[in-house]
N, C-alpha and C. Protein backbone atom coordinates (compact mmCIF):
# COMPACT_ATOMS: atom_id res chain seq x y z
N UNK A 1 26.10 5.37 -9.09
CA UNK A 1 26.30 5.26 -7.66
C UNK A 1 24.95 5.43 -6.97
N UNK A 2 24.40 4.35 -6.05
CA UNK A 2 23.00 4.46 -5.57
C UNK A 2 23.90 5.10 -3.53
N UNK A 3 23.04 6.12 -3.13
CA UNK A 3 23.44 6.69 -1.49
C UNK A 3 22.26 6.40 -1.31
N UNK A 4 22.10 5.98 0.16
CA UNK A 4 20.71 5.68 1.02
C UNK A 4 20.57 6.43 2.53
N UNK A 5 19.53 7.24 2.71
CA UNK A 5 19.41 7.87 3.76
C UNK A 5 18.84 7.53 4.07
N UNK A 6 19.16 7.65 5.95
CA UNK A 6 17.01 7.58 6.28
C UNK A 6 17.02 8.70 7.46
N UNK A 7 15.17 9.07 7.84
CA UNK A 7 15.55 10.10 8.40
C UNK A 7 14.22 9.53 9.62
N UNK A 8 14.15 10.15 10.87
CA UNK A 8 13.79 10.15 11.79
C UNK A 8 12.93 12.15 12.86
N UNK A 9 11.62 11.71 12.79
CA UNK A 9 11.21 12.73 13.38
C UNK A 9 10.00 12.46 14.13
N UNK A 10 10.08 13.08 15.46
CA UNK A 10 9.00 13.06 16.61
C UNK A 10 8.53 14.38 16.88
N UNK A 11 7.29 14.58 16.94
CA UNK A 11 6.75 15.83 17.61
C UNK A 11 5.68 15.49 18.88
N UNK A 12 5.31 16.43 19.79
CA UNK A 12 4.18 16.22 20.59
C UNK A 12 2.83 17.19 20.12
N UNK A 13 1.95 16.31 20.80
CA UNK A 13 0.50 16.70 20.29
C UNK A 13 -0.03 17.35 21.15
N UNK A 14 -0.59 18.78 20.42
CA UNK A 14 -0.79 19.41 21.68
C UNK A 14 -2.05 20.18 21.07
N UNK A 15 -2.73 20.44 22.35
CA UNK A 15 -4.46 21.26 21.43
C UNK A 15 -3.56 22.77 20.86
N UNK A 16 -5.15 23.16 20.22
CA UNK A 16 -4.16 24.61 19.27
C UNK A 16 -3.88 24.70 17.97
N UNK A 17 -3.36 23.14 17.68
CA UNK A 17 -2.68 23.02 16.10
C UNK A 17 -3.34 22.21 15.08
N UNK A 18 -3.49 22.54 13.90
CA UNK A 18 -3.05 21.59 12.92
C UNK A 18 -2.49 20.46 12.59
N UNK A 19 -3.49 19.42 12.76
CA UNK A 19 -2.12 18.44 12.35
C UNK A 19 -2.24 18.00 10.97
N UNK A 20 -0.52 18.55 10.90
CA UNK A 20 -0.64 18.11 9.47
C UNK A 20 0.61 17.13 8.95
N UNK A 21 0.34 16.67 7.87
CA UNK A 21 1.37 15.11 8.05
C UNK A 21 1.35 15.04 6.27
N UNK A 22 2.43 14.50 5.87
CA UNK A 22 2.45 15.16 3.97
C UNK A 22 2.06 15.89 3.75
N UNK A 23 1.59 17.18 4.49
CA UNK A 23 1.38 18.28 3.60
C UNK A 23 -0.47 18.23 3.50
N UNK A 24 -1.22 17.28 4.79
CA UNK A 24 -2.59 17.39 4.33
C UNK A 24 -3.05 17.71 6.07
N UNK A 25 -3.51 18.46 5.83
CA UNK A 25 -4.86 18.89 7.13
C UNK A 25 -5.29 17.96 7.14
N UNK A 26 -5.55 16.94 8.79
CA UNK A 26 -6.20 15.82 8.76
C UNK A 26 -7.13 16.32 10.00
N UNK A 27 -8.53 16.03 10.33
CA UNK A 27 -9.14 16.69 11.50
C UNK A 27 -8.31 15.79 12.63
N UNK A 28 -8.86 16.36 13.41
CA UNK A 28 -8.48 15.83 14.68
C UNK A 28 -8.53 16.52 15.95
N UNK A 29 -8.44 16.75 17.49
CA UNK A 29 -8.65 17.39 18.23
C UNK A 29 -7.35 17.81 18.78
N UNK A 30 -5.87 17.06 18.00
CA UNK A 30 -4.71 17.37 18.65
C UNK A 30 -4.34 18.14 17.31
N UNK A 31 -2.65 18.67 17.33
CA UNK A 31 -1.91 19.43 16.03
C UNK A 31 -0.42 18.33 16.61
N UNK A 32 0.23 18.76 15.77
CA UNK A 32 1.58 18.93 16.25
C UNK A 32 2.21 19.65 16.59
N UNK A 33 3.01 20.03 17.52
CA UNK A 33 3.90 21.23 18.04
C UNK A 33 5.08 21.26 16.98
N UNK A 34 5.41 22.63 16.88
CA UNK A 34 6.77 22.73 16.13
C UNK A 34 7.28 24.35 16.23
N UNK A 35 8.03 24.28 15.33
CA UNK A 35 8.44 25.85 14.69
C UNK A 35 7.61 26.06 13.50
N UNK A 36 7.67 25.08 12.07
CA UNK A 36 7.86 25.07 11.37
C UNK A 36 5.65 24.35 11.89
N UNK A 37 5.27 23.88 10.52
CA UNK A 37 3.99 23.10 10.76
C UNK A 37 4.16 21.98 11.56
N UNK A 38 5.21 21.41 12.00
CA UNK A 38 5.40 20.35 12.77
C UNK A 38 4.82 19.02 11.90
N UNK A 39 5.32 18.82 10.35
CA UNK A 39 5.25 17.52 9.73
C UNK A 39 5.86 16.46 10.16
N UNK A 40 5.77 15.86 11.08
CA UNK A 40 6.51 15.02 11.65
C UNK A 40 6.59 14.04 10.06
N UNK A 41 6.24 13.86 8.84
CA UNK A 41 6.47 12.84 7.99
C UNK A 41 7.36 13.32 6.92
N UNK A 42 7.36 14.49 6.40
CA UNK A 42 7.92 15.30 5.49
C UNK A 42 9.38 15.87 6.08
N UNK A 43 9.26 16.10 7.39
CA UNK A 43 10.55 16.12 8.11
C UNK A 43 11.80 14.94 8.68
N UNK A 44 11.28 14.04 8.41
CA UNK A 44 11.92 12.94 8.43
C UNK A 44 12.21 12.53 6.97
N UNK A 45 11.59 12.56 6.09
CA UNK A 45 11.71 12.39 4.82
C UNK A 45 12.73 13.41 3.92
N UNK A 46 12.59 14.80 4.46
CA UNK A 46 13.67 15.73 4.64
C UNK A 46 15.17 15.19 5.25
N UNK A 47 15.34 14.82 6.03
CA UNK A 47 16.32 13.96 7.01
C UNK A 47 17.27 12.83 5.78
N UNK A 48 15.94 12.21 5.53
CA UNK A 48 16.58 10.75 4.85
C UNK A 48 16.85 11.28 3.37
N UNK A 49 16.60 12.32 2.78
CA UNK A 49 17.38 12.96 1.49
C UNK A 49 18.37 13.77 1.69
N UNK A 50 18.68 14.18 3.04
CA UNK A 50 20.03 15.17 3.12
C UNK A 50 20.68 13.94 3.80
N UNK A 51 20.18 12.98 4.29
CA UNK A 51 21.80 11.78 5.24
C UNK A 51 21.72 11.09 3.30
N UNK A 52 21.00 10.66 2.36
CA UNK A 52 21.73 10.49 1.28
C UNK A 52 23.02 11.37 0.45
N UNK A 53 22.56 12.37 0.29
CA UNK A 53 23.95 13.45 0.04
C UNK A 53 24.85 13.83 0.60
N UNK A 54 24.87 12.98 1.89
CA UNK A 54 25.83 14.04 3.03
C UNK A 54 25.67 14.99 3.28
N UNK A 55 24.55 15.95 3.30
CA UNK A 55 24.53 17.24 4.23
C UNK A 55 23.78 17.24 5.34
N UNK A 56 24.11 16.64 6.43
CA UNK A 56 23.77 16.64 7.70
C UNK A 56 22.23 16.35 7.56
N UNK A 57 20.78 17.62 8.71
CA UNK A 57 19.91 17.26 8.57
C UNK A 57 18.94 18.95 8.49
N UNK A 58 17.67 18.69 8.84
CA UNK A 58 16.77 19.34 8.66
C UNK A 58 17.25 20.40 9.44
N UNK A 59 17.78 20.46 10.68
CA UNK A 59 17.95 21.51 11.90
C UNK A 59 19.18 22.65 11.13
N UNK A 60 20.08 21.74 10.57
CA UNK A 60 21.18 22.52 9.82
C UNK A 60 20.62 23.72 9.03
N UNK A 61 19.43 23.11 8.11
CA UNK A 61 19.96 24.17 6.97
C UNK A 61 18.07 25.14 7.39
N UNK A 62 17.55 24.62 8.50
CA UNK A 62 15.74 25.14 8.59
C UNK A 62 15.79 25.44 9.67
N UNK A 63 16.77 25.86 10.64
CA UNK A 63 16.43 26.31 12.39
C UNK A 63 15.37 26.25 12.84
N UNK A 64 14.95 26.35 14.18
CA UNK A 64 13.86 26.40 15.20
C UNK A 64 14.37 27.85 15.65
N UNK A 65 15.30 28.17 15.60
CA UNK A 65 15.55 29.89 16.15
C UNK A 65 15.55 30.60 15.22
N UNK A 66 15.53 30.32 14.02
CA UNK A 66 15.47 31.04 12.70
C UNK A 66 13.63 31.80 12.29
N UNK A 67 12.83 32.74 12.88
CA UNK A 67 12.10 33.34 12.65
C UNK A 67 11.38 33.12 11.06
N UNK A 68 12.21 32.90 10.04
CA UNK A 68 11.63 32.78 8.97
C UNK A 68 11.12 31.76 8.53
N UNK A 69 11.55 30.40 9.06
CA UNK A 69 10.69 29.38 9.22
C UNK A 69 9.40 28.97 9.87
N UNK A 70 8.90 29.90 11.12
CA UNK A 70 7.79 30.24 11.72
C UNK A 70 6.85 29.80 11.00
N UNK A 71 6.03 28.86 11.63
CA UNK A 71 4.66 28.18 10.51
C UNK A 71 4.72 28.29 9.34
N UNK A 72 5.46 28.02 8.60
CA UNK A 72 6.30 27.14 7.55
C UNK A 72 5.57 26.06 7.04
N UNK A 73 5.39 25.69 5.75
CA UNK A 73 5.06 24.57 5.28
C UNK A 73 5.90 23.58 4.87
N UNK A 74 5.90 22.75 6.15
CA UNK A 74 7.00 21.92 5.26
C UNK A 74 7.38 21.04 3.68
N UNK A 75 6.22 21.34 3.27
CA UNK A 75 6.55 21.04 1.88
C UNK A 75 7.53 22.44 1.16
N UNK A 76 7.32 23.23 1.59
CA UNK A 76 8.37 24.51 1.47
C UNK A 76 9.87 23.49 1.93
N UNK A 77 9.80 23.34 2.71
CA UNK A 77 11.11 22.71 3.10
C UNK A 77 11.67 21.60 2.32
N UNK A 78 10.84 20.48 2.00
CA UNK A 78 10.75 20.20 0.89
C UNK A 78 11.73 19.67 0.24
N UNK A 79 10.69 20.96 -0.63
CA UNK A 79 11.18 21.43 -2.19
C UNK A 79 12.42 21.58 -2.09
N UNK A 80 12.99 22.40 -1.00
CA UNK A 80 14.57 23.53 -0.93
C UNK A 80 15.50 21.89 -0.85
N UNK A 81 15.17 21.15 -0.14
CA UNK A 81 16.10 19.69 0.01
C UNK A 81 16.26 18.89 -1.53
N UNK A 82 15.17 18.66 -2.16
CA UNK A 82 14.70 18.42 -3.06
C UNK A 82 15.93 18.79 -4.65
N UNK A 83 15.85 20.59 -4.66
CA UNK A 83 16.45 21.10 -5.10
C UNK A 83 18.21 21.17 -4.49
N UNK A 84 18.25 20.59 -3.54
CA UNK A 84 19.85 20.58 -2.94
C UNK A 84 20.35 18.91 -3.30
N UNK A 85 19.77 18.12 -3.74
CA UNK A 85 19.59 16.78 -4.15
C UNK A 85 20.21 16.85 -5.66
N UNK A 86 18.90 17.46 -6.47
CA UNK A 86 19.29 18.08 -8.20
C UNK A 86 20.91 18.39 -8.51
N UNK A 87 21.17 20.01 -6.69
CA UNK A 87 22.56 20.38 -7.41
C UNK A 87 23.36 19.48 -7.09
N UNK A 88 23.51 18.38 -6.25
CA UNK A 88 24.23 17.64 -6.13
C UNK A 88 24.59 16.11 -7.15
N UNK A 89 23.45 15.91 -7.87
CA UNK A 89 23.24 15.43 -9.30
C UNK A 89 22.99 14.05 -8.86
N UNK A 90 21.93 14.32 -7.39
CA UNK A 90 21.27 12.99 -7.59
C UNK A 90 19.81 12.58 -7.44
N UNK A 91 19.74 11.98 -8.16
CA UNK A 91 17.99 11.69 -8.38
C UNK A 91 17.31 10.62 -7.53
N UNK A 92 16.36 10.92 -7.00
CA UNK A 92 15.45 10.62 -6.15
C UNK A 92 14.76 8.96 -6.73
N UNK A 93 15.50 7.51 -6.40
CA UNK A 93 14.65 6.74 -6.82
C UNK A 93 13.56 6.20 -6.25
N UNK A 94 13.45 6.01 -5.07
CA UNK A 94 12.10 5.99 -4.62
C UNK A 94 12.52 6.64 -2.47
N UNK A 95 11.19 6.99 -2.16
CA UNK A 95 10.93 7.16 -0.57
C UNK A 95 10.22 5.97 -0.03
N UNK A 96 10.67 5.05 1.14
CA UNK A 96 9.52 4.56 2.35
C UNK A 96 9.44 5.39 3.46
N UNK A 97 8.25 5.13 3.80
CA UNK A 97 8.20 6.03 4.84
C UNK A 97 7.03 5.41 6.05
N UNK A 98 7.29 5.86 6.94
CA UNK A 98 6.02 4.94 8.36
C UNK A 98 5.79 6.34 9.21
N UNK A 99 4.36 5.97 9.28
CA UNK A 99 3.81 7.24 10.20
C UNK A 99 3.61 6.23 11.73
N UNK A 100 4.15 6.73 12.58
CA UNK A 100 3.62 6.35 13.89
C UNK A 100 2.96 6.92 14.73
N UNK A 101 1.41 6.47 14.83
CA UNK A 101 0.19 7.80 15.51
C UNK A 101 -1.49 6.68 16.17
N UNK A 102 -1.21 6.71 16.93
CA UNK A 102 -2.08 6.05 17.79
C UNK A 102 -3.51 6.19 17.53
N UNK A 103 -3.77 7.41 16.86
CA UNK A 103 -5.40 8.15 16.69
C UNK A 103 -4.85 9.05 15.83
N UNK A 104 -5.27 9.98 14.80
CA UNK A 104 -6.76 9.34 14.30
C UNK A 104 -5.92 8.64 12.89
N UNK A 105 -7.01 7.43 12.41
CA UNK A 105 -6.56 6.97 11.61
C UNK A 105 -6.08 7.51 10.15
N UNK A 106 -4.97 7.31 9.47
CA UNK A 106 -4.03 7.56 8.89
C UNK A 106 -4.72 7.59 7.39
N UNK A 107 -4.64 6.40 7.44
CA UNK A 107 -4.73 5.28 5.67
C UNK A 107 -5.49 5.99 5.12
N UNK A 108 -6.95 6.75 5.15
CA UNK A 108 -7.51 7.50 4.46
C UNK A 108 -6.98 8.90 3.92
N UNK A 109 -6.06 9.53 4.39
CA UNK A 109 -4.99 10.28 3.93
C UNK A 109 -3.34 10.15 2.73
N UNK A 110 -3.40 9.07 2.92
CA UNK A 110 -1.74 8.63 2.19
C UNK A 110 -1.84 8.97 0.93
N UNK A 111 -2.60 8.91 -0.02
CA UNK A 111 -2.84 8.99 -1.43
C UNK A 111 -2.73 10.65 -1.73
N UNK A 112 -3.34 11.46 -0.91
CA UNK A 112 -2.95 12.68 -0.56
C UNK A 112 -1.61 13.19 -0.21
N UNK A 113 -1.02 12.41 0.79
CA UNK A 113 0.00 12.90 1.28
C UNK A 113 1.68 12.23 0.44
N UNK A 114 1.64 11.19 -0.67
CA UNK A 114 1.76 10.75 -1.45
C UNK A 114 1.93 11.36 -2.95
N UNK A 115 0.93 12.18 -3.03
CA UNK A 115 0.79 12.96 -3.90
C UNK A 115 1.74 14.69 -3.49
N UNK A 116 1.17 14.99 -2.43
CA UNK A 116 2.17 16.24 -1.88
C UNK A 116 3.46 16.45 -2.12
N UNK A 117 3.78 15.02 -1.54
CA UNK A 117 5.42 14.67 -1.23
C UNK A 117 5.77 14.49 -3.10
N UNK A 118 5.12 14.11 -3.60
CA UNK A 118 5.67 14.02 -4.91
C UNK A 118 5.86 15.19 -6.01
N UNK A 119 4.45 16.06 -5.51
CA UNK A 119 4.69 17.22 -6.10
C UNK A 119 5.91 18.18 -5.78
N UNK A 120 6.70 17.96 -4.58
CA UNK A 120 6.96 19.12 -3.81
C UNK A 120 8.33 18.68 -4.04
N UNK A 121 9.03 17.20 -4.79
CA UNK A 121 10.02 16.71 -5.10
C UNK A 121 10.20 16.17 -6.38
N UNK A 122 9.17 16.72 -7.38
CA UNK A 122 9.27 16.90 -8.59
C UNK A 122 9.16 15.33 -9.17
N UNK A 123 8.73 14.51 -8.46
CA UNK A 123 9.01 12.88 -8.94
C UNK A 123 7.64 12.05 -9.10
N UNK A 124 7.20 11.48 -9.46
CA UNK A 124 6.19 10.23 -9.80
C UNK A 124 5.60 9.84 -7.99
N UNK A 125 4.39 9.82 -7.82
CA UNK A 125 3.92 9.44 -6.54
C UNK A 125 4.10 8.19 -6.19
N UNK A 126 4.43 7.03 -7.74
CA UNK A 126 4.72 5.68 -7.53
C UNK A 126 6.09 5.61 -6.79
N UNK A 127 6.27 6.69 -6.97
CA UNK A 127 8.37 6.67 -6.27
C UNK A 127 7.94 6.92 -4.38
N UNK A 128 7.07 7.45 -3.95
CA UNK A 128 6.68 7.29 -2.54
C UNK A 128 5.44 6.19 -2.22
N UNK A 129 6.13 6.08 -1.02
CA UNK A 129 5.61 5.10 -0.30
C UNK A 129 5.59 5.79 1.17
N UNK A 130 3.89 5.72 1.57
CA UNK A 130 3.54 6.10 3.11
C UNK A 130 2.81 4.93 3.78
N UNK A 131 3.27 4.48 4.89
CA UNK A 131 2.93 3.68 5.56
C UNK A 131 2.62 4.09 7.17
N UNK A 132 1.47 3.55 7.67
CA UNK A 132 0.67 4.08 9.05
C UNK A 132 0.79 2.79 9.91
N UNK A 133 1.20 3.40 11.25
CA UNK A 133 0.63 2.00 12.07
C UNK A 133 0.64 2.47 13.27
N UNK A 134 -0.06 1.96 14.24
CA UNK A 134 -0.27 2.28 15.78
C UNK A 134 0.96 1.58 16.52
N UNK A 135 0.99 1.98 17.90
CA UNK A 135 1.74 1.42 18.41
C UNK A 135 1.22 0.19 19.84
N UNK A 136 0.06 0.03 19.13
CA UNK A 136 -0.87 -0.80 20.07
C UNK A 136 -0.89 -0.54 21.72
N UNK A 137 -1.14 1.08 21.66
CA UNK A 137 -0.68 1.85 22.84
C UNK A 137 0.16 2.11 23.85
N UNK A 138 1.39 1.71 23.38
CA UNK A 138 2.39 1.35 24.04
C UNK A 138 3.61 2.79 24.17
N UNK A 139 4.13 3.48 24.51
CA UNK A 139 4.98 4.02 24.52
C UNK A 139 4.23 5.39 24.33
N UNK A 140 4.77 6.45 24.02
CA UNK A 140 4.47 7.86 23.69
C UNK A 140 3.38 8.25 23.03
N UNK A 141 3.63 7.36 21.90
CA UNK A 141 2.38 7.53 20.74
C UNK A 141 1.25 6.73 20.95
N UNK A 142 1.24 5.64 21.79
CA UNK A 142 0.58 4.58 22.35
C UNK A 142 -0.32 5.58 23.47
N UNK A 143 0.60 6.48 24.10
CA UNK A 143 -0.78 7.63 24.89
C UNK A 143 -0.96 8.13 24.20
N UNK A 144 -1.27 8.25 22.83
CA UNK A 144 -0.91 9.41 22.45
C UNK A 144 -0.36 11.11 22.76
N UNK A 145 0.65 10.91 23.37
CA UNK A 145 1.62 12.28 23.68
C UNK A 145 1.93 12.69 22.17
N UNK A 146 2.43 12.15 21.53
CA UNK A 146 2.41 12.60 19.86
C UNK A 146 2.61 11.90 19.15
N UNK A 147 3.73 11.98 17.80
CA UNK A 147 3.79 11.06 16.66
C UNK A 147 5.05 11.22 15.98
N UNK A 148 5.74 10.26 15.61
CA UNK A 148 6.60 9.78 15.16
C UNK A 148 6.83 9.50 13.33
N UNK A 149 7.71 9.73 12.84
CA UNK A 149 7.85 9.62 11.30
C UNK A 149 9.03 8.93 11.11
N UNK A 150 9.28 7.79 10.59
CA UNK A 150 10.26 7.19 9.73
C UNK A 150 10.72 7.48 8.68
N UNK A 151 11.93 7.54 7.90
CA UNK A 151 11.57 7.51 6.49
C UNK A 151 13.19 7.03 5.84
N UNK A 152 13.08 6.35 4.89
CA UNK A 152 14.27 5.84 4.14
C UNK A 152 14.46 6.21 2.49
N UNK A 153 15.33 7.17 1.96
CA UNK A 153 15.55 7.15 0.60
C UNK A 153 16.68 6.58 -0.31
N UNK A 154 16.28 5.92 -1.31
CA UNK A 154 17.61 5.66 -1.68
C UNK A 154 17.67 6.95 -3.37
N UNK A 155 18.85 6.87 -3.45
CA UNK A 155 18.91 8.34 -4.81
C UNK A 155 20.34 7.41 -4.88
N UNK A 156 20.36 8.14 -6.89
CA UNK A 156 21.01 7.75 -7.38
C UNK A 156 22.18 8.80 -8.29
N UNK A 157 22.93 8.63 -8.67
CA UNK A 157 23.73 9.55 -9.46
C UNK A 157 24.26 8.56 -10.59
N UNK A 158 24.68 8.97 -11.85
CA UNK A 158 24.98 8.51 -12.59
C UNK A 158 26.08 8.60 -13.66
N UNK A 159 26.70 10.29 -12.75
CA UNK A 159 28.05 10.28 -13.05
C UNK A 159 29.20 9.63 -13.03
């Protein structure tokens, strides 16, 4: 039996932070806002492996009022989805995924963030796929106000 999720996440950019996106410190003069590191890519990717299993999404089982998530790595988060995938007995066949971010450029990061996401879900980096693109300044991310994450998984079971 192949289930297909996909997941969806926006944050705003705000001075102060880190921005970090798969799990890599990229410079820059903005961060992302959040609870958690504010991965806008890993959190959507989170999203699209719990709408494959049916368990709702990231907010369910990782709160924003929940204190223990407080600057949080979302590769911590992750993993815990990752491992809720396993008990459910289905395996991860591949991630797409699209970063939407106006500045600073992306593509020199993916192989990194590629690698993160793979470590942190126990699978082959050939099984993810990160993809970057601007929004030719148009909309939110186009001012850059912040950035946007796509992401689609399909997993399989074989019971």
């Amino acid at each position: 039996m192949f289930r297909i999720g996909n997941g969806y996440d926006v944050h705003r950019l705000v001075e102060g932070r880190k921005l970090i996106l798969g799990g890599v410190e990229i410079p820059h003069l903005l961060g992302l806002d959040g609870h958690s590191d504010a991965d806008a890519l890993t959190h959507a990717i989170c999203d699209a492996l719990l709408g494959a299993i049916g368990k709702g999404d990231i907010g369910k089982y990782f709160p924003d009022t929940d204190p223990k998530w407080k600057g949080v790595s979302s590769l911590t988060l992750l993993k815990q989805v990752g491992a809720m995938c396993e008990e459910h007995r289905f395996a991860i066949s591949n991630i797409d995924s699209i970063i939407a971010a106006q500045k600073p450029k992306i593509a020199p990061h993916i192989q990194a963030m590629k690698q993160n996401i793979a470590g942190a879900l126990g699978i082959d980096p050939g099984q993810v796929n990160v993809k970057a693109t601007t929004t030719e300044t148009l909309g939110f991310v186009g001012r850059e106000e912040g950035m946007a994450a796509y992401a689609v998984a399909l997993l399989q079971n074989d019971d």
